[in-house]
PDB file of N, CA and C in Angstrom:
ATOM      1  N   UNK A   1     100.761  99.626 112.565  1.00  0.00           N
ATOM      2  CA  UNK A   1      99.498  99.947 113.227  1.00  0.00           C
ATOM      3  C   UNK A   1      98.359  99.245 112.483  1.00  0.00           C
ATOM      4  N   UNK A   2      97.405  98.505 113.066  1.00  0.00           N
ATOM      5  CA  UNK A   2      96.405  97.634 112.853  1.00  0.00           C
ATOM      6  C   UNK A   2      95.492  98.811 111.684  1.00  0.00           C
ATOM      7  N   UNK A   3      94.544  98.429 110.862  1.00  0.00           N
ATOM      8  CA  UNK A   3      94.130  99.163 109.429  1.00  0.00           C
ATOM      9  C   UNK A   3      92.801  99.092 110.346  1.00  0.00           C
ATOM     10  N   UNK A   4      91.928 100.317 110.399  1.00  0.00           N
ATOM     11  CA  UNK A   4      90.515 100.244 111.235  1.00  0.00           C
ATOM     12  C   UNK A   4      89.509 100.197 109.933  1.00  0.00           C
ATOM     13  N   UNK A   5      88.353  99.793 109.977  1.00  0.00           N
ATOM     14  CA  UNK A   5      87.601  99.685 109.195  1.00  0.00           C
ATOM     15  C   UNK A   5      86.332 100.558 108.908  1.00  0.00           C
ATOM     16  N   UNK A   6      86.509 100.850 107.620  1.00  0.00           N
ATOM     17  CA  UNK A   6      85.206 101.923 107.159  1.00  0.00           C
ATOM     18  C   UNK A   6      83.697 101.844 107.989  1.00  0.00           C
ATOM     19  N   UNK A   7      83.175 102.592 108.194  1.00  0.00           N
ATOM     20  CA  UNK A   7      81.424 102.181 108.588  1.00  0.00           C
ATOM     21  C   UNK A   7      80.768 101.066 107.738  1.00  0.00           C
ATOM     22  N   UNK A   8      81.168 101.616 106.301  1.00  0.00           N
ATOM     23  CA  UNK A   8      80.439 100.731 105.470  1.00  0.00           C
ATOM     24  C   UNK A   8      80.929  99.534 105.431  1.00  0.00           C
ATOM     25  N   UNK A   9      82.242  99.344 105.983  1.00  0.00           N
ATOM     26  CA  UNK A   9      82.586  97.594 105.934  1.00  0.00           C
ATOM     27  C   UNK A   9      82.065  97.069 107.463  1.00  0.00           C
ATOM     28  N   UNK A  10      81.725  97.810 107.980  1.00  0.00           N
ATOM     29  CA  UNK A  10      81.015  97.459 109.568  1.00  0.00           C
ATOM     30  C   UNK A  10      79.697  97.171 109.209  1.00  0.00           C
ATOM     31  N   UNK A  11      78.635  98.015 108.722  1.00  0.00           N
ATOM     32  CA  UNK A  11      77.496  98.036 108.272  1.00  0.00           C
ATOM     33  C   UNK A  11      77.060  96.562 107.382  1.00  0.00           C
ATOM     34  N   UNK A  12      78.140  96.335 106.609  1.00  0.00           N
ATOM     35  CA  UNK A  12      78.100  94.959 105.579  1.00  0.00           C
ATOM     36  C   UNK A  12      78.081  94.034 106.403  1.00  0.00           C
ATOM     37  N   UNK A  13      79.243  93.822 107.422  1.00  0.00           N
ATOM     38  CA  UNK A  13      79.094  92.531 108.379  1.00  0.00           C
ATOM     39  C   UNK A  13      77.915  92.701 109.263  1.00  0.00           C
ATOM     40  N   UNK A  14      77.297  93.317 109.737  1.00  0.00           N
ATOM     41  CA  UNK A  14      76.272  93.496 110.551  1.00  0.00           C
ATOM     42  C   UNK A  14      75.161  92.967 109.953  1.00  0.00           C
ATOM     43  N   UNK A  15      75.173  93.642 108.202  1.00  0.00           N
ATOM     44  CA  UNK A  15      73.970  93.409 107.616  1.00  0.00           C
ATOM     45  C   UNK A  15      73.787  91.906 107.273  1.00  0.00           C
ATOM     46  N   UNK A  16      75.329  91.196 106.912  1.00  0.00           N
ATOM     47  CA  UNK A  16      75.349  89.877 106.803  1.00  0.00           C
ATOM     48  C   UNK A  16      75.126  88.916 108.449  1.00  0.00           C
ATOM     49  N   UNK A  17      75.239  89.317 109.096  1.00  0.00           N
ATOM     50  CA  UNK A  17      74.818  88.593 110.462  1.00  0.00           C
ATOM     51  C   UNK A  17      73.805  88.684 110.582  1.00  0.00           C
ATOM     52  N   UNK A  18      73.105  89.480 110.689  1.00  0.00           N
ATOM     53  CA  UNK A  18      71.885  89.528 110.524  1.00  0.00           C
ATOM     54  C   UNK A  18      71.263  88.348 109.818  1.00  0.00           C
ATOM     55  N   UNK A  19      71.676  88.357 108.432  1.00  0.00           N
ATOM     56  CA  UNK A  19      70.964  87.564 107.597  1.00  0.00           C
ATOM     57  C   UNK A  19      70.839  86.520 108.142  1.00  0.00           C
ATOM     58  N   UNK A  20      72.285  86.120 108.722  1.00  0.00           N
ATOM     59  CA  UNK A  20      72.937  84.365 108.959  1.00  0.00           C
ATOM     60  C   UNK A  20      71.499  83.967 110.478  1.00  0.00           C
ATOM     61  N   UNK A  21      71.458  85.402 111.159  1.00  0.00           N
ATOM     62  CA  UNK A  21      70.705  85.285 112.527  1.00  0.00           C
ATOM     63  C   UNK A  21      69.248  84.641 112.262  1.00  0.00           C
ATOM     64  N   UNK A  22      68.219  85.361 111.417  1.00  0.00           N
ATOM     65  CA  UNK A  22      66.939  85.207 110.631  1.00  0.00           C
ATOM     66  C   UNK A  22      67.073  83.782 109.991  1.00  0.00           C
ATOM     67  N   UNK A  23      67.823  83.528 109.496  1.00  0.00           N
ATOM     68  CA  UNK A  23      68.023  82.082 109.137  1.00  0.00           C
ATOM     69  C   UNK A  23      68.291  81.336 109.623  1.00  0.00           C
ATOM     70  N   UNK A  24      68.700  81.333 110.965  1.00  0.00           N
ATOM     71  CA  UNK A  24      68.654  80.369 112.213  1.00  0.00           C
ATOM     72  C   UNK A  24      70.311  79.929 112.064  1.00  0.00           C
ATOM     73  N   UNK A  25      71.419  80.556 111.640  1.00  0.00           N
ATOM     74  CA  UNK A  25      72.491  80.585 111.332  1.00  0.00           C
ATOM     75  C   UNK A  25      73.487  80.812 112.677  1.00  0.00           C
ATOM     76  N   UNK A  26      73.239  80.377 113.947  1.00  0.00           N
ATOM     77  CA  UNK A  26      73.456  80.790 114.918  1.00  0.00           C
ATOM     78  C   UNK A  26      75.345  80.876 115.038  1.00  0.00           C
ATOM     79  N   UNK A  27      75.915  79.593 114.496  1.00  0.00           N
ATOM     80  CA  UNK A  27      77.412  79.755 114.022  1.00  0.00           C
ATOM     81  C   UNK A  27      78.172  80.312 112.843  1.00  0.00           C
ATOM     82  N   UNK A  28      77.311  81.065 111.929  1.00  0.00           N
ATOM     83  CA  UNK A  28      77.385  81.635 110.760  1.00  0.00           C
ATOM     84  C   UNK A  28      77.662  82.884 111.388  1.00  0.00           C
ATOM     85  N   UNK A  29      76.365  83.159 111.951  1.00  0.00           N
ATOM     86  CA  UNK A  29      75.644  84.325 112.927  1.00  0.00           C
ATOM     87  C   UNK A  29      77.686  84.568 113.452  1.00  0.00           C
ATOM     88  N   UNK A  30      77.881  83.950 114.842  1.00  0.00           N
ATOM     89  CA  UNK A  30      79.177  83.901 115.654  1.00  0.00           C
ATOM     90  C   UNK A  30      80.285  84.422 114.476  1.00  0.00           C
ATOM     91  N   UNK A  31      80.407  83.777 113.634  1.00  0.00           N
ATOM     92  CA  UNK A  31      81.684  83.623 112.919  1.00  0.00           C
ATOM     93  C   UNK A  31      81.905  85.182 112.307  1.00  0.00           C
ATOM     94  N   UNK A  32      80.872  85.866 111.779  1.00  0.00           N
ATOM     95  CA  UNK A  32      80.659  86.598 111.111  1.00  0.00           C
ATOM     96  C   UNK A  32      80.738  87.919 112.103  1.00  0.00           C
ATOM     97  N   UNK A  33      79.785  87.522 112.574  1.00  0.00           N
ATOM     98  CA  UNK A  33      79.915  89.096 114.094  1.00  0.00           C
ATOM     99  C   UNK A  33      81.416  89.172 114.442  1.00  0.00           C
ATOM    100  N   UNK A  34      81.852  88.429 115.365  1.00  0.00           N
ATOM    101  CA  UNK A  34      83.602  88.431 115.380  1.00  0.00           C
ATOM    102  C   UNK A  34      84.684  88.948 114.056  1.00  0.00           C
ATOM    103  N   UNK A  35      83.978  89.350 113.039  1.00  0.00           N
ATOM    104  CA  UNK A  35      84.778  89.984 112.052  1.00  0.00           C
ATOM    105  C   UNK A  35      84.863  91.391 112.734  1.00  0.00           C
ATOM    106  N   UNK A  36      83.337  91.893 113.131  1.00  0.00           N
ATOM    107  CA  UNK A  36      83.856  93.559 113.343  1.00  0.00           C
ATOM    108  C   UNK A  36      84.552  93.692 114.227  1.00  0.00           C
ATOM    109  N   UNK A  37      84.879  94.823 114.197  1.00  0.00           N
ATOM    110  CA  UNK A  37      86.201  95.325 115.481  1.00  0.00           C
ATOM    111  C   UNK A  37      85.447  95.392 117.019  1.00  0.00           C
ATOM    112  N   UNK A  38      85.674  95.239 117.537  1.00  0.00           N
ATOM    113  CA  UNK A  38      85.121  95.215 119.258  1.00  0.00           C
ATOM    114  C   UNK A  38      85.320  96.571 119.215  1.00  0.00           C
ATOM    115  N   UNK A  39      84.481  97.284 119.772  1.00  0.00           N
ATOM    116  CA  UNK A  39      84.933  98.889 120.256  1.00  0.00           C
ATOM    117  C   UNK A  39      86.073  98.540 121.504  1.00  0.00           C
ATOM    118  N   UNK A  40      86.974  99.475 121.504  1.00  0.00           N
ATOM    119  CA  UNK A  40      87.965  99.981 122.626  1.00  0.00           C
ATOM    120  C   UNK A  40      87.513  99.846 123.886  1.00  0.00           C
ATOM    121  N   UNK A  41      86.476 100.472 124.859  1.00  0.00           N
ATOM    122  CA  UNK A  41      85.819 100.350 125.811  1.00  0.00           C
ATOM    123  C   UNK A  41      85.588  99.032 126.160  1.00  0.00           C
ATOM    124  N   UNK A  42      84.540  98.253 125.051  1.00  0.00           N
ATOM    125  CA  UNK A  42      84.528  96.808 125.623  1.00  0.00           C
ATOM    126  C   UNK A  42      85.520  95.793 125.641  1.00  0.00           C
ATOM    127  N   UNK A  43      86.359  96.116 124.824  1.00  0.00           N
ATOM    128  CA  UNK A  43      87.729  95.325 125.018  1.00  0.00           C
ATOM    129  C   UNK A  43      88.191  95.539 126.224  1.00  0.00           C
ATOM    130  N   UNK A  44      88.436  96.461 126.512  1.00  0.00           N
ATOM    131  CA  UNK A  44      88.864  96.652 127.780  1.00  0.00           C
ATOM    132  C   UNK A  44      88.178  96.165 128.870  1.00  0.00           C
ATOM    133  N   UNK A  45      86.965  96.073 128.837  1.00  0.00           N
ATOM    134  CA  UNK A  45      86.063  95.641 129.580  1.00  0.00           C
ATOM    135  C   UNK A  45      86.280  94.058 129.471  1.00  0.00           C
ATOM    136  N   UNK A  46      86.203  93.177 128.876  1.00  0.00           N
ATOM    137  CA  UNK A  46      86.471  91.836 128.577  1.00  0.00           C
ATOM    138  C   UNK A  46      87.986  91.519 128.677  1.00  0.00           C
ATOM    139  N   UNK A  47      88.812  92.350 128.615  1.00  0.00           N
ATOM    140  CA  UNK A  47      90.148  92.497 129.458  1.00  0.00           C
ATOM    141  C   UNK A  47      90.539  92.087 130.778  1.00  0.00           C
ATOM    142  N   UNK A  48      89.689  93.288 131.417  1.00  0.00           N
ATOM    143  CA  UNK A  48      89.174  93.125 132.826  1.00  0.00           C
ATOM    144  C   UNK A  48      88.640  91.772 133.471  1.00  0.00           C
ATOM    145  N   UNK A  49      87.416  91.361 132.689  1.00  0.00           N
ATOM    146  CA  UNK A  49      86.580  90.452 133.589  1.00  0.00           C
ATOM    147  C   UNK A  49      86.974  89.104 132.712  1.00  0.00           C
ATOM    148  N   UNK A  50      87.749  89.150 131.509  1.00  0.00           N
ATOM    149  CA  UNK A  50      88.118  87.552 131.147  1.00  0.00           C
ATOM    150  C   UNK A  50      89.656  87.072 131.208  1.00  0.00           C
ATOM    151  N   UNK A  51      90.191  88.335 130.905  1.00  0.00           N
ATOM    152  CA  UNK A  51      91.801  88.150 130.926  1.00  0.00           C
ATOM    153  C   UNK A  51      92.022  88.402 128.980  1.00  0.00           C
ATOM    154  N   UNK A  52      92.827  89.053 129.439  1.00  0.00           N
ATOM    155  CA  UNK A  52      93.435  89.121 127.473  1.00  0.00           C
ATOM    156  C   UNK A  52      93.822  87.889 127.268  1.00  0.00           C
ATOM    157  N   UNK A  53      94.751  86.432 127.530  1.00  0.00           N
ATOM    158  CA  UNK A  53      94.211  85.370 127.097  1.00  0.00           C
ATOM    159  C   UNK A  53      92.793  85.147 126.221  1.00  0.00           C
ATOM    160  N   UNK A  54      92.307  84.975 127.263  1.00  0.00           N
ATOM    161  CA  UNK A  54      90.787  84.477 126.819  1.00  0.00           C
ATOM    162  C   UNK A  54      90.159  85.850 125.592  1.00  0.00           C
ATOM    163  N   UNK A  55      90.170  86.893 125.941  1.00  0.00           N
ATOM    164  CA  UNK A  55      89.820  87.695 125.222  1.00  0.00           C
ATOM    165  C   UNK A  55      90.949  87.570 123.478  1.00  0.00           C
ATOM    166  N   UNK A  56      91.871  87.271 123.534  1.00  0.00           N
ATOM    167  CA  UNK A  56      92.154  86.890 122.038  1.00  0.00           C
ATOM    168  C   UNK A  56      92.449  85.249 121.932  1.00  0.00           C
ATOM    169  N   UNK A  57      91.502  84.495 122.725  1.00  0.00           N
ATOM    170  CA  UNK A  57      91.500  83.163 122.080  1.00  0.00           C
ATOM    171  C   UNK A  57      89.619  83.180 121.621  1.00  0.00           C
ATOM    172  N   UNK A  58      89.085  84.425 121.811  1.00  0.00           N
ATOM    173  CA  UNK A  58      87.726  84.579 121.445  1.00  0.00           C
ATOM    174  C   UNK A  58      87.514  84.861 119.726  1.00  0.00           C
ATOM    175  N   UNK A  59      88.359  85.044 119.351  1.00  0.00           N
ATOM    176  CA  UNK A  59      88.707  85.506 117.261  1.00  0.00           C
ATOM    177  C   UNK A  59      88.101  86.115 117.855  1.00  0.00           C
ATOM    178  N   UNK A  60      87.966  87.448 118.164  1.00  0.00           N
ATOM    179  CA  UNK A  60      87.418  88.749 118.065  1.00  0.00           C
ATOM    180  C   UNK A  60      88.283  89.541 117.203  1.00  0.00           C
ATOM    181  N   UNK A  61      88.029  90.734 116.739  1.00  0.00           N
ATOM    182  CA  UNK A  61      88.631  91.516 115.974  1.00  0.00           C
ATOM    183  C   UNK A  61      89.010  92.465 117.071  1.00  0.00           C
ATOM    184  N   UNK A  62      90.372  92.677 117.337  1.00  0.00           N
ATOM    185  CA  UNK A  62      90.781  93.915 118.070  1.00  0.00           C
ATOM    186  C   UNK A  62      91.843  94.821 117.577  1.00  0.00           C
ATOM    187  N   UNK A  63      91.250  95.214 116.372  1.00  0.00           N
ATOM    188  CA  UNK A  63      92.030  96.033 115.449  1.00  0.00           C
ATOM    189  C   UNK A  63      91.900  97.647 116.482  1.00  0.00           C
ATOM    190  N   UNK A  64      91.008  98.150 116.696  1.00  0.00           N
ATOM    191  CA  UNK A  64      90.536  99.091 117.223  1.00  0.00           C
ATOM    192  C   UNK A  64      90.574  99.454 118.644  1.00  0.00           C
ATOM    193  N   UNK A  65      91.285  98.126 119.142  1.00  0.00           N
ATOM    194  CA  UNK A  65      91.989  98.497 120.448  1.00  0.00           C
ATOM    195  C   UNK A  65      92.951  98.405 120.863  1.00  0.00           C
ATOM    196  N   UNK A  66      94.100  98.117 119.659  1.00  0.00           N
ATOM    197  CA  UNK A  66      95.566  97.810 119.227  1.00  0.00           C
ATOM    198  C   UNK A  66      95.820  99.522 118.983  1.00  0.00           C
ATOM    199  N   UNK A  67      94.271  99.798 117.935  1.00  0.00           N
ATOM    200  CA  UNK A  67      94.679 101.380 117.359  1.00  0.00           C
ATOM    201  C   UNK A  67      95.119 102.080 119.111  1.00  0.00           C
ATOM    202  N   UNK A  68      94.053 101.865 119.274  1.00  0.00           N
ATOM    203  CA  UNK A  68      93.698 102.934 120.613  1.00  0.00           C
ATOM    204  C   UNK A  68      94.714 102.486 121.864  1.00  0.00           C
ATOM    205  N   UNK A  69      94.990 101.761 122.309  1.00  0.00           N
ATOM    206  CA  UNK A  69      96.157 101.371 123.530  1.00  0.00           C
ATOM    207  C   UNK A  69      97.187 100.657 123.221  1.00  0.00           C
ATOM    208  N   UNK A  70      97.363 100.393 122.540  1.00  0.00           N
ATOM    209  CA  UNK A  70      98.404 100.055 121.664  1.00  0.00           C
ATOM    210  C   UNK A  70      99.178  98.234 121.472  1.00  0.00           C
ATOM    211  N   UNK A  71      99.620  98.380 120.862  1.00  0.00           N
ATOM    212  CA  UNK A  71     100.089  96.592 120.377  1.00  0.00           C
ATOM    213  C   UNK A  71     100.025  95.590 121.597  1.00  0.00           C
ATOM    214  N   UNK A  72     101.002  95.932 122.295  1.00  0.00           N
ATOM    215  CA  UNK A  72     100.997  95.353 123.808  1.00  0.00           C
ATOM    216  C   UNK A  72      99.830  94.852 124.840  1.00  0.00           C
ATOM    217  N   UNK A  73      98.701  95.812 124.610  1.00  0.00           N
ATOM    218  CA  UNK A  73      98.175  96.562 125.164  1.00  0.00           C
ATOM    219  C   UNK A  73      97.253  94.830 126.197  1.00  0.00           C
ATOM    220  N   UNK A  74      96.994  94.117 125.763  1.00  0.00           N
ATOM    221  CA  UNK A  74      96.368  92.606 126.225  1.00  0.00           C
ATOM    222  C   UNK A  74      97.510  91.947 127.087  1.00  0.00           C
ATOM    223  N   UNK A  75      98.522  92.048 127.185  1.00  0.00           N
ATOM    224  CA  UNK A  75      99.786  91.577 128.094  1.00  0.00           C
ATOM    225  C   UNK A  75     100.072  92.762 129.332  1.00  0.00           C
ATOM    226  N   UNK A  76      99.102  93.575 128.797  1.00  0.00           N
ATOM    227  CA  UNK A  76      99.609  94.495 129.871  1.00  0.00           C
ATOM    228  C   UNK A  76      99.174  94.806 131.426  1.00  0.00           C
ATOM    229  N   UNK A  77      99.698  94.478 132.554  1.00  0.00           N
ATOM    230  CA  UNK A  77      98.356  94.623 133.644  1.00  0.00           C
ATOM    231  C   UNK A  77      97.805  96.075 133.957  1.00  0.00           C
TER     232      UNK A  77
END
């Protein structure tokens, strides 16, 4: 089962995107946001309207929707 991540390791990447954003870091910015976990809901949602393909050729983090629907769960119709 995929390891979900503390607030405070959410809070750190946020706080570091941020930084990368203010600094005009716009692919720093990308690289960095795609660390946190996508909530469950919008995965699913980007499921829906992109295809799980596309949704894990995005490096998104979908630790948190592996937790929640399980391993399969992007192959699944």
């Amino acid at each position: 089962m995929p390891q979900t991540m503390t607030l405070d390791e959410k809070l750190a990447i946020a706080i570091k995107a941020g930084e990368l954003w203010k600094a005009g870091d716009t692919e720093g910015f990308s690289r960095t946001i795609r660390k946190a976990p996508m909530p469950p809901y919008l995965a699913k949602i980007y499921k829906e309207k992109i295809g799980g393909e596309a949704l894990i050729k995005s490096g998104r983090n979908l630790s948190e929707a592996e937790a929640e629907f399980g391993q399969g769960w992007l192959s699944a119709t």
